[in-house]
N, C-alpha and C. Protein backbone atom coordinates (compact mmCIF):
# COMPACT_ATOMS: atom_id res chain seq x y z
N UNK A 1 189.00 140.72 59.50
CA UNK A 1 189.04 140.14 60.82
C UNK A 1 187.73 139.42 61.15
N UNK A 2 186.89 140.03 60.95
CA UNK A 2 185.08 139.48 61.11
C UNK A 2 184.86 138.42 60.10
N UNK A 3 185.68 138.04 59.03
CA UNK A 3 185.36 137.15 58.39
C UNK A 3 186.15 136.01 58.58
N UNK A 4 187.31 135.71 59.28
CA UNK A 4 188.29 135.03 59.84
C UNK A 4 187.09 134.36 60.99
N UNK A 5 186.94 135.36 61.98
CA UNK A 5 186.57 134.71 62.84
C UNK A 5 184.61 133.60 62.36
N UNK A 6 184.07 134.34 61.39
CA UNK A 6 182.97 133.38 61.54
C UNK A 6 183.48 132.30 60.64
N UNK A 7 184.56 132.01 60.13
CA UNK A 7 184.74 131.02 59.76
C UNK A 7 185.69 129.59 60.72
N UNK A 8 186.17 130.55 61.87
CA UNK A 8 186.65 129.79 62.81
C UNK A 8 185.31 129.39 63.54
N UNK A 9 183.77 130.12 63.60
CA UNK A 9 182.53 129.41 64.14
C UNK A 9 181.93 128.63 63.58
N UNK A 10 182.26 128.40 62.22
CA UNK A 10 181.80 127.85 61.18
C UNK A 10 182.42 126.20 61.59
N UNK A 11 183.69 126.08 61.41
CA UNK A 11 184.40 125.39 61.61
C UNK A 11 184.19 124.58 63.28
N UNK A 12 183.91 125.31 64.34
CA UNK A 12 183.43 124.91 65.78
C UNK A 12 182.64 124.27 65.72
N UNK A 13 181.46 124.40 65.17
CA UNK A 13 180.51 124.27 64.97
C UNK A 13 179.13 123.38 64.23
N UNK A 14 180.23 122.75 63.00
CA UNK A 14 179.97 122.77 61.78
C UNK A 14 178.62 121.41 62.44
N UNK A 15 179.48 120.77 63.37
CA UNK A 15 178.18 119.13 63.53
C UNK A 15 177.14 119.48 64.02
N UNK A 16 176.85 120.74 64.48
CA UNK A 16 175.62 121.12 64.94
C UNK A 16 174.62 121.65 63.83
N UNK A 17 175.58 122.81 63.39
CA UNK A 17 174.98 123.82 62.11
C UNK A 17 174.44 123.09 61.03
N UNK A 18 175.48 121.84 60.10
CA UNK A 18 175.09 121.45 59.54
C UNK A 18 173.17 119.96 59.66
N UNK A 19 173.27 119.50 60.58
CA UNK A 19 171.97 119.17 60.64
C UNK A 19 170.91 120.14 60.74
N UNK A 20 170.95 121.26 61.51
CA UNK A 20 170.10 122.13 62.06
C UNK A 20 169.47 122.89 60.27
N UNK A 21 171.02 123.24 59.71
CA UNK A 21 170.53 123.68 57.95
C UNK A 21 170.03 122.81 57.64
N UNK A 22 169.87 121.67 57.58
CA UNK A 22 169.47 120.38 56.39
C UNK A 22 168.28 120.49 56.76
N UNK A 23 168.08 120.44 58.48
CA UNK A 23 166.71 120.30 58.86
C UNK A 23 165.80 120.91 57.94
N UNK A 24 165.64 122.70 58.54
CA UNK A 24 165.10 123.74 58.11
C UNK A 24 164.85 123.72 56.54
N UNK A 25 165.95 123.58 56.07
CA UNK A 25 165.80 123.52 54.14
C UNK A 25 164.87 122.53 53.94
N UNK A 26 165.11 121.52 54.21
CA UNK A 26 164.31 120.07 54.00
C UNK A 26 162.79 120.26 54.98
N UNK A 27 162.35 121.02 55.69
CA UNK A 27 161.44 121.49 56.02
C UNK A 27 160.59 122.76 55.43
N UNK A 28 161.50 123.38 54.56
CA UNK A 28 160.61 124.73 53.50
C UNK A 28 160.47 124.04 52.72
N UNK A 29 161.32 123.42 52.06
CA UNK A 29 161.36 122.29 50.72
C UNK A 29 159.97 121.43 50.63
N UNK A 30 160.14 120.77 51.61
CA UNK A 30 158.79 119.68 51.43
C UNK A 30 157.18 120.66 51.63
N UNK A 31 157.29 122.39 52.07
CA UNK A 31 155.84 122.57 52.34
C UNK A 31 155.79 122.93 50.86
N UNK A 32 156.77 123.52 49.62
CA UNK A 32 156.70 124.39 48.52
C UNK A 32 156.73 122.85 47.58
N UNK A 33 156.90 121.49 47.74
CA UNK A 33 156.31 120.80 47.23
C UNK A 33 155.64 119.90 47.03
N UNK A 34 155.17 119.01 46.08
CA UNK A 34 154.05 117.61 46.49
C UNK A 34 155.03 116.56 45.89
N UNK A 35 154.23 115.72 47.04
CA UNK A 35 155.14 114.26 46.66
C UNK A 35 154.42 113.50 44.67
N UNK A 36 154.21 112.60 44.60
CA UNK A 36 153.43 112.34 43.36
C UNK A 36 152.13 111.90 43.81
N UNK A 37 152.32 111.42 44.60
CA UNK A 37 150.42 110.73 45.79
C UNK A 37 149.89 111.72 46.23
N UNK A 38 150.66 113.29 46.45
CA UNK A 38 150.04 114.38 46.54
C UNK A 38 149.45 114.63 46.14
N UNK A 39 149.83 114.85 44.91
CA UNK A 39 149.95 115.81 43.58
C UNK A 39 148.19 114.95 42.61
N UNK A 40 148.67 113.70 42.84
CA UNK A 40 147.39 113.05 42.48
C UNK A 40 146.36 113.67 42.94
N UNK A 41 146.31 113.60 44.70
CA UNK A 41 145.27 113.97 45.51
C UNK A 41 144.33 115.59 45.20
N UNK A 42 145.44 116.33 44.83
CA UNK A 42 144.97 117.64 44.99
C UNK A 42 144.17 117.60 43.54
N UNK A 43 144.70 116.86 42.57
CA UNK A 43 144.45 116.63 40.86
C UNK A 43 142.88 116.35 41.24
N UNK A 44 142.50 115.18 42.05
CA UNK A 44 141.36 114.42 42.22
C UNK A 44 140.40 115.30 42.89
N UNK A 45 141.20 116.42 43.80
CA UNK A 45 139.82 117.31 44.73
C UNK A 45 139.82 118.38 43.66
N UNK A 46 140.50 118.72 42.75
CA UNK A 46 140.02 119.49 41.67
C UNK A 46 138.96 119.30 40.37
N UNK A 47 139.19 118.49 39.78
CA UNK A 47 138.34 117.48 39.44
C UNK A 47 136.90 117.51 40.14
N UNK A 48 136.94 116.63 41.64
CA UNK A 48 135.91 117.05 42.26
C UNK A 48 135.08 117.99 42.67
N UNK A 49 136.03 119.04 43.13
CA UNK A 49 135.56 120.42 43.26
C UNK A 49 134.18 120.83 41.82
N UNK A 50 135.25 120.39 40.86
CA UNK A 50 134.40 120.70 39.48
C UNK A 50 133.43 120.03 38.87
N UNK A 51 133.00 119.02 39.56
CA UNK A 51 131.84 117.95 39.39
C UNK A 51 130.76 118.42 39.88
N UNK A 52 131.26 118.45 41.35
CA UNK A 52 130.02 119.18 42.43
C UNK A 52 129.42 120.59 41.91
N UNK A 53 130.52 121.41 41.28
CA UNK A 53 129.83 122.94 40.64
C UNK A 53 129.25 122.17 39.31
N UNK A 54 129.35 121.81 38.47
CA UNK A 54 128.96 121.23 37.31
C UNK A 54 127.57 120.85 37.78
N UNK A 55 127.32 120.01 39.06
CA UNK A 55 126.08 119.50 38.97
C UNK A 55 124.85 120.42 39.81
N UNK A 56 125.64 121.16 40.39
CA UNK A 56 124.62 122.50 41.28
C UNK A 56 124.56 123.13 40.10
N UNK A 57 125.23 123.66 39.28
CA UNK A 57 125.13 124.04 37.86
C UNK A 57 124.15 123.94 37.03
N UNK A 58 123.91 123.11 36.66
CA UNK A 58 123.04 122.26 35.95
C UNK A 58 121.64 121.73 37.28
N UNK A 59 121.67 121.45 37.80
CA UNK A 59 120.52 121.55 38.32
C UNK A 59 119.44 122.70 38.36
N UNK A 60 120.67 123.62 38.84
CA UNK A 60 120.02 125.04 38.83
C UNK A 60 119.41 125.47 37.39
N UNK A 61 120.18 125.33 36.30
CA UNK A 61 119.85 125.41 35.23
C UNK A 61 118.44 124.81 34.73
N UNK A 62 118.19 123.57 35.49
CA UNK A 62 116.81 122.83 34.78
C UNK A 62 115.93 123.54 35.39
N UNK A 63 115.95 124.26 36.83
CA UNK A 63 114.84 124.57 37.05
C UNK A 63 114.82 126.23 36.61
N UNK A 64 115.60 126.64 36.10
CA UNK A 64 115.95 127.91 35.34
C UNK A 64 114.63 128.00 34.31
N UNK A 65 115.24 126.66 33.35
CA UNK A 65 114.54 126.52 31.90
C UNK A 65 113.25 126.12 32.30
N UNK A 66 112.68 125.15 33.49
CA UNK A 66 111.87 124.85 33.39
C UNK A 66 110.32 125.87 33.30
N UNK A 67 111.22 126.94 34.44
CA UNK A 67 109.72 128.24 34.57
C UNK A 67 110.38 129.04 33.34
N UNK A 68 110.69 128.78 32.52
CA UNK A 68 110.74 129.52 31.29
C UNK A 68 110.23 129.23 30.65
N UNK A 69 110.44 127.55 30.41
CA UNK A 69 109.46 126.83 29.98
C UNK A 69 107.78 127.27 30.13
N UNK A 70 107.97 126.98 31.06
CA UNK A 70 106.32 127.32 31.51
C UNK A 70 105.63 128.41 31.15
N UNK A 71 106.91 129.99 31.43
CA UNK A 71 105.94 131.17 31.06
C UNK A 71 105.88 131.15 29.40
N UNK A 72 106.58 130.65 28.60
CA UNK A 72 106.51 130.74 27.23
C UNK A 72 105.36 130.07 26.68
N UNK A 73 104.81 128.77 27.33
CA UNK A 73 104.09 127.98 27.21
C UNK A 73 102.61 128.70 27.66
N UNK A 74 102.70 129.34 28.57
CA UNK A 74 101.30 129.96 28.95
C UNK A 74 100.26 130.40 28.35
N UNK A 75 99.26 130.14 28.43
CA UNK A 75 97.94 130.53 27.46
C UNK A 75 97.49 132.02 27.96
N UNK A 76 97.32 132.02 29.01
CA UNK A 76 96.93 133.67 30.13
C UNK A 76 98.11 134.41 29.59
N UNK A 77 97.38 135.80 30.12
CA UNK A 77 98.79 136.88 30.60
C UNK A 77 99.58 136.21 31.60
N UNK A 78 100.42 136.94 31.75
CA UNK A 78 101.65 136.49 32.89
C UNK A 78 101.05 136.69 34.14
N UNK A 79 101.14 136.14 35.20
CA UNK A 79 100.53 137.22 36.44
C UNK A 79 102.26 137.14 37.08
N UNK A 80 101.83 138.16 38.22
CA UNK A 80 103.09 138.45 39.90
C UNK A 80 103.61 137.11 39.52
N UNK A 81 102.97 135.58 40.11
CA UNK A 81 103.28 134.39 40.14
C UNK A 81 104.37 134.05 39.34
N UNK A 82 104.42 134.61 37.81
CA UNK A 82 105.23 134.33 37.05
C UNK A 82 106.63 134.99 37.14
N UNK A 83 106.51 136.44 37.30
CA UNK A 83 107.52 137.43 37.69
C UNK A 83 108.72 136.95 38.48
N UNK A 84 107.79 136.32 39.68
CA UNK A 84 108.31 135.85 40.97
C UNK A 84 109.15 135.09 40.57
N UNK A 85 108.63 133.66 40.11
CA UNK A 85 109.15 132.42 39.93
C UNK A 85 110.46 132.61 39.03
N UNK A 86 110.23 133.73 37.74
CA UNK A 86 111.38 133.72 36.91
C UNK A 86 112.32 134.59 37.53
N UNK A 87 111.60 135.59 38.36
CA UNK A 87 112.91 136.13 39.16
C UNK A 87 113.78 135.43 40.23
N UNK A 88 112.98 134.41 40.71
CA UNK A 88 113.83 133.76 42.35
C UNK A 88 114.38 132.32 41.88
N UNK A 89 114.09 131.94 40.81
CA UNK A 89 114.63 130.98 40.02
C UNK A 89 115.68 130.95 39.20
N UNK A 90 115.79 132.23 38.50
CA UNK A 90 116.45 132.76 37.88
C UNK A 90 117.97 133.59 38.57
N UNK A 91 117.84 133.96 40.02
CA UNK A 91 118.40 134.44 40.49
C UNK A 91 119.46 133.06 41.39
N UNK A 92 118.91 132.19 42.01
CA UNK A 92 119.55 131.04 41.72
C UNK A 92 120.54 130.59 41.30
N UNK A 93 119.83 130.62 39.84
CA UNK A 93 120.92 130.40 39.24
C UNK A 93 122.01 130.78 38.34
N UNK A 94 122.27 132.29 38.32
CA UNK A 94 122.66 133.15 38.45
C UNK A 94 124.20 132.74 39.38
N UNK A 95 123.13 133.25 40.26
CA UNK A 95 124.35 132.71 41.95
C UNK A 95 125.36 131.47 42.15
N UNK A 96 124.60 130.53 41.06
CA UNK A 96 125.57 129.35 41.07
C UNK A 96 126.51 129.50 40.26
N UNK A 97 126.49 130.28 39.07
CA UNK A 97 127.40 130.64 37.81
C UNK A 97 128.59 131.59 38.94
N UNK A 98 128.28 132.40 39.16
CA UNK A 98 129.22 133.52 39.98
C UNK A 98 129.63 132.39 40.97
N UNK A 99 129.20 131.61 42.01
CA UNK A 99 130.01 130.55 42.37
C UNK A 99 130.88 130.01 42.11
N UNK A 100 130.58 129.13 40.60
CA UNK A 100 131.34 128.77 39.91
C UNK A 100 132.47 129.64 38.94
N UNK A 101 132.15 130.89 38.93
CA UNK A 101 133.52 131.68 38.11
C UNK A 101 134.59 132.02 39.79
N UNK A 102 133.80 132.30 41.10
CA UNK A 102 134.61 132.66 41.65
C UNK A 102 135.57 131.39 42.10
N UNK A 103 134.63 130.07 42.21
CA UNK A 103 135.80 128.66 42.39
C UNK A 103 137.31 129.27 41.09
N UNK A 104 136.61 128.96 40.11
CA UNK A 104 137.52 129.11 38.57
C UNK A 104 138.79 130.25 39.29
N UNK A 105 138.16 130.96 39.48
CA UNK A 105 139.17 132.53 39.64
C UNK A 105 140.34 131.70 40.76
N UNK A 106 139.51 131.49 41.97
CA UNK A 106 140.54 130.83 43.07
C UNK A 106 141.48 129.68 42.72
N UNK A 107 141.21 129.38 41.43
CA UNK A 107 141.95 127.83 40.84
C UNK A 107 141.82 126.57 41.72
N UNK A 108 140.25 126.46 41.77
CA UNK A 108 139.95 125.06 42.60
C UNK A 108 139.28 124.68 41.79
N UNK A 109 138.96 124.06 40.71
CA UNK A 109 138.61 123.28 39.99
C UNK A 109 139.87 123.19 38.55
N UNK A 110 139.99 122.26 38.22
CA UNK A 110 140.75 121.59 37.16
C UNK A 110 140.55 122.41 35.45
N UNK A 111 141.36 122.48 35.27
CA UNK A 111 141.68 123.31 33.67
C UNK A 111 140.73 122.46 32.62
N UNK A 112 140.49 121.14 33.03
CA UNK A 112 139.89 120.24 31.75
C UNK A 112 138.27 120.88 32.07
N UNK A 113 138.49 120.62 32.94
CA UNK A 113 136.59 121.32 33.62
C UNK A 113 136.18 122.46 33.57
N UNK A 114 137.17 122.95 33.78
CA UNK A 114 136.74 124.58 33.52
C UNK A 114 136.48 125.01 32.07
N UNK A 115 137.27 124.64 31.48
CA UNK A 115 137.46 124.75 30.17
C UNK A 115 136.07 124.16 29.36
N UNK A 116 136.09 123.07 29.36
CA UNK A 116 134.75 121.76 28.48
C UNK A 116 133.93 122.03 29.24
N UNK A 117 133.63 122.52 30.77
CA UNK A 117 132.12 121.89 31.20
C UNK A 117 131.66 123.24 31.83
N UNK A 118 132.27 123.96 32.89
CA UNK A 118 131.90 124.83 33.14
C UNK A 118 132.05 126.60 32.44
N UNK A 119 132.81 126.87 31.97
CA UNK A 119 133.29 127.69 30.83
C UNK A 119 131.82 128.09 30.34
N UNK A 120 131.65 127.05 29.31
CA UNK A 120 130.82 126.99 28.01
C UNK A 120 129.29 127.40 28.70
N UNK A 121 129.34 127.53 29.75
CA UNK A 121 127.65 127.47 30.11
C UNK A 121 127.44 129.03 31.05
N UNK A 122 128.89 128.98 31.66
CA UNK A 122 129.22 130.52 32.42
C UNK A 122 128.70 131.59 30.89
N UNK A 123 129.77 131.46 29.96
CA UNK A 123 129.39 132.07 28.60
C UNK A 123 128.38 132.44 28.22
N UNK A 124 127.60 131.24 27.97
CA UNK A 124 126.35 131.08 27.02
C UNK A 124 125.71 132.12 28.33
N UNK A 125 125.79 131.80 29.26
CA UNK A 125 124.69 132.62 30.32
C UNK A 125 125.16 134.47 30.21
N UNK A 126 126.23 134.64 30.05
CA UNK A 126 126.61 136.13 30.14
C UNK A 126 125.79 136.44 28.90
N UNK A 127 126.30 135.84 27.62
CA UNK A 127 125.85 136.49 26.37
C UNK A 127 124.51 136.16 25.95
N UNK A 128 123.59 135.00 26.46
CA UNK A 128 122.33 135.01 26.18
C UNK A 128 121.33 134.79 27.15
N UNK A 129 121.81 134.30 28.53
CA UNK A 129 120.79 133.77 29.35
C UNK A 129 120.55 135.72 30.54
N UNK A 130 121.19 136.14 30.80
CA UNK A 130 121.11 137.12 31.92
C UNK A 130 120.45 138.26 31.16
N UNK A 131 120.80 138.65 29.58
CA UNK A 131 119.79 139.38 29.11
C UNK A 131 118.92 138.82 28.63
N UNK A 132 118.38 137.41 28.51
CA UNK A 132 116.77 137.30 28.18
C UNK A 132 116.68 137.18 29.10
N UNK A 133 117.06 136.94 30.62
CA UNK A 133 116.42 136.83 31.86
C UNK A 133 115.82 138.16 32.50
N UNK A 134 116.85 139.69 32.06
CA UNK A 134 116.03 140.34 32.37
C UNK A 134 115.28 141.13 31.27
N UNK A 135 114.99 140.85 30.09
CA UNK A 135 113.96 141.60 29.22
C UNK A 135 112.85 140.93 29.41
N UNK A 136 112.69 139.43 29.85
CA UNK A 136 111.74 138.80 30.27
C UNK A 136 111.26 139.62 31.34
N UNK A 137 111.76 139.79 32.70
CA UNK A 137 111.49 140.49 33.31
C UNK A 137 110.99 141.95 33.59
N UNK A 138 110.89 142.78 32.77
CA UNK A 138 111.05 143.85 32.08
C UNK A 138 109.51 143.46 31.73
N UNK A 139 109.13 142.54 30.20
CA UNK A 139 108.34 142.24 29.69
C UNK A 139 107.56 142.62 30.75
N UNK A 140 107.40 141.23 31.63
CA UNK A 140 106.20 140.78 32.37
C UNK A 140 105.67 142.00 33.63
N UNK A 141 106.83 142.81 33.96
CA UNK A 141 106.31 144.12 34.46
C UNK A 141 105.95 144.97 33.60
N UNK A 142 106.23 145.26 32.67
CA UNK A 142 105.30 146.59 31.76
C UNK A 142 103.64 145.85 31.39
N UNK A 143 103.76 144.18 31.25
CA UNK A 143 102.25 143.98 31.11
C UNK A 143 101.19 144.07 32.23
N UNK A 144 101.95 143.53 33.50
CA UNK A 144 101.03 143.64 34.99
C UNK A 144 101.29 144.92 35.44
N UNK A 145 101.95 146.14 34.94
CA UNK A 145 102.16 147.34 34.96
C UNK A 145 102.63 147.68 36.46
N UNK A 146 103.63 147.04 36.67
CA UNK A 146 104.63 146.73 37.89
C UNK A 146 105.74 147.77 37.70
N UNK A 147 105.71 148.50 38.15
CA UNK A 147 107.47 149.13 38.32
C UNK A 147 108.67 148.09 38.97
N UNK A 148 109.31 147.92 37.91
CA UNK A 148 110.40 147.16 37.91
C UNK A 148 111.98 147.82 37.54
N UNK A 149 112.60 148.11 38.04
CA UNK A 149 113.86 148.74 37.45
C UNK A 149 115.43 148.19 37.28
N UNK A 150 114.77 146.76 37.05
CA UNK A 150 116.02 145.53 37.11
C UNK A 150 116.74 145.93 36.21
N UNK A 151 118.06 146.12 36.04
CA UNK A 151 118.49 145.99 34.19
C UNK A 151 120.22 145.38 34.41
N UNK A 152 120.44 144.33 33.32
CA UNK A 152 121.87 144.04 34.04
C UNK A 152 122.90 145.16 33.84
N UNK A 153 123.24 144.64 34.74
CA UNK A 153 124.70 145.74 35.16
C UNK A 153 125.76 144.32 35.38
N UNK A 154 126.78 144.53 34.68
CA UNK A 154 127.70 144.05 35.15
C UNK A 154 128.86 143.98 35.95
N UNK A 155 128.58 145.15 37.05
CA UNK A 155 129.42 145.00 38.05
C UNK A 155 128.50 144.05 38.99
N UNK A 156 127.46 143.18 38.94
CA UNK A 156 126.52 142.11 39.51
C UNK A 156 126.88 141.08 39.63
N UNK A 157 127.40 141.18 38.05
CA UNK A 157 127.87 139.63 37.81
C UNK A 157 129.56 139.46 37.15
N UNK A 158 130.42 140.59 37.91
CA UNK A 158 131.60 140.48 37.67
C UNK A 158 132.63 139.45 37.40
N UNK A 159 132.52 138.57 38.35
CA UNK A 159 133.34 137.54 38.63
C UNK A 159 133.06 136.53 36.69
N UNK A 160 132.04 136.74 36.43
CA UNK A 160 131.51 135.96 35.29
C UNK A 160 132.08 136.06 34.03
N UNK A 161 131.82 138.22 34.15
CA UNK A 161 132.67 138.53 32.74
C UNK A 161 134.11 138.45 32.88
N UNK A 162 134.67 138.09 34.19
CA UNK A 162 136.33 138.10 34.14
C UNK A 162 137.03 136.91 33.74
N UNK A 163 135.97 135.75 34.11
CA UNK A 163 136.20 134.05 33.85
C UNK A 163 136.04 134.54 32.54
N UNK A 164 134.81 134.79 32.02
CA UNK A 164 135.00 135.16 30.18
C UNK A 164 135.95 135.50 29.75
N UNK A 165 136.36 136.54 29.95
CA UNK A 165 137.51 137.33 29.29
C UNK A 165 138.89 136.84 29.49
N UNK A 166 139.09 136.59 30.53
CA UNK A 166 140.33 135.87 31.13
C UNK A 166 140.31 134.18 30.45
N UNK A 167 139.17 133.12 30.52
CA UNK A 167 139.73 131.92 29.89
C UNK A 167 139.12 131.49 28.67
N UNK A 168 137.81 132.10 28.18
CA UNK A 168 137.03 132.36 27.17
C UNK A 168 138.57 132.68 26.05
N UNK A 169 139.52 133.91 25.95
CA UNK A 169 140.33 134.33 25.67
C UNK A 169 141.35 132.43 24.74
N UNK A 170 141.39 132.18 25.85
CA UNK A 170 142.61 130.95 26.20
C UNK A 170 142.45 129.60 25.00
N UNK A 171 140.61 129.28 25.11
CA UNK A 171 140.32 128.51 24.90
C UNK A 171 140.58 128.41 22.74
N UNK A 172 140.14 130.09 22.42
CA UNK A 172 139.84 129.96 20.92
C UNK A 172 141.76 130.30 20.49
């Protein structure tokens, strides 16, 4: 009986119902997809997204190497000065890597970028730059006889080893 009758409302009805459905569908439809000028757009702020980390990246990085540069180069003992500089320099850039794995994680930068440009340097920094950054550190307090009790931990720099493991994985 209940199914008789909504098909007699169905039928009453139908010139209203049917635009009102088309509407609504054709209104979920278009938010779940991109047109192709979309689809470009979002391509291009990904891309971008991954330029701008690439180059805070790398900036950070030169002035990383540069006071590394410097303390390796040094004729003196190390003094505080040096400690400092490789710690607040170093920490930097650090911060920009975890930036850049947490962009990666959120999927706002582009697969080609992540992959070739930012990837390879997140890496190199887990497996060689964060532990010479802190045995350096380490060093230069046991010589100015500083209590220092830095040591990496990687729940610090989480976001880093998960980009590793997760697209590091993908790439070989």
């Amino acid at each position: 009986m209940n199914y008789r009758f909504f098909l007699d409302f169905l039928r009453d009805y139908e010139k209203v119902l049917i635009p009102i459905i088309t509407f609504v569908l054709g209104f979920f439809f278009s938010r779940f997809t991109l047109s192709l000028s979309e689809r470009k757009q979002y391509e291009q702020k990904l891309f971008e997204n991954g330029i701008e980390l690439m180059e805070a990246q790398n900036s950070r990085f030169q002035e990383f190497a540069a006071v590394l540069h410097k303390y390796i180069n040094k004729t003196g003992e190390p003094t505080l000065d040096d400690f400092f500089d490789i710690s607040t320099v170093g920490e930097k850039y650090f911060y920009q890597l975890k930036i850049s794995s947490d962009a990666i994680i959120a999927g706002k930068v582009s697969k080609e970028v992540r992959d070739n440009t930012l990837m390879p340097n997140i890496k190199e920094a887990v497996t060689k730059s964060l532990p010479t950054f802190y045995s350096t550190l380490q060093a230069i307090a046991a010589k100015k006889n500083i209590v220092y009790n830095g040591e990496l931990k990687r729940e610090n720099y989480e976001s880093m080893y998960y980009v590793i493991e997760r697209y590091a994985q993908q790439r070989n």
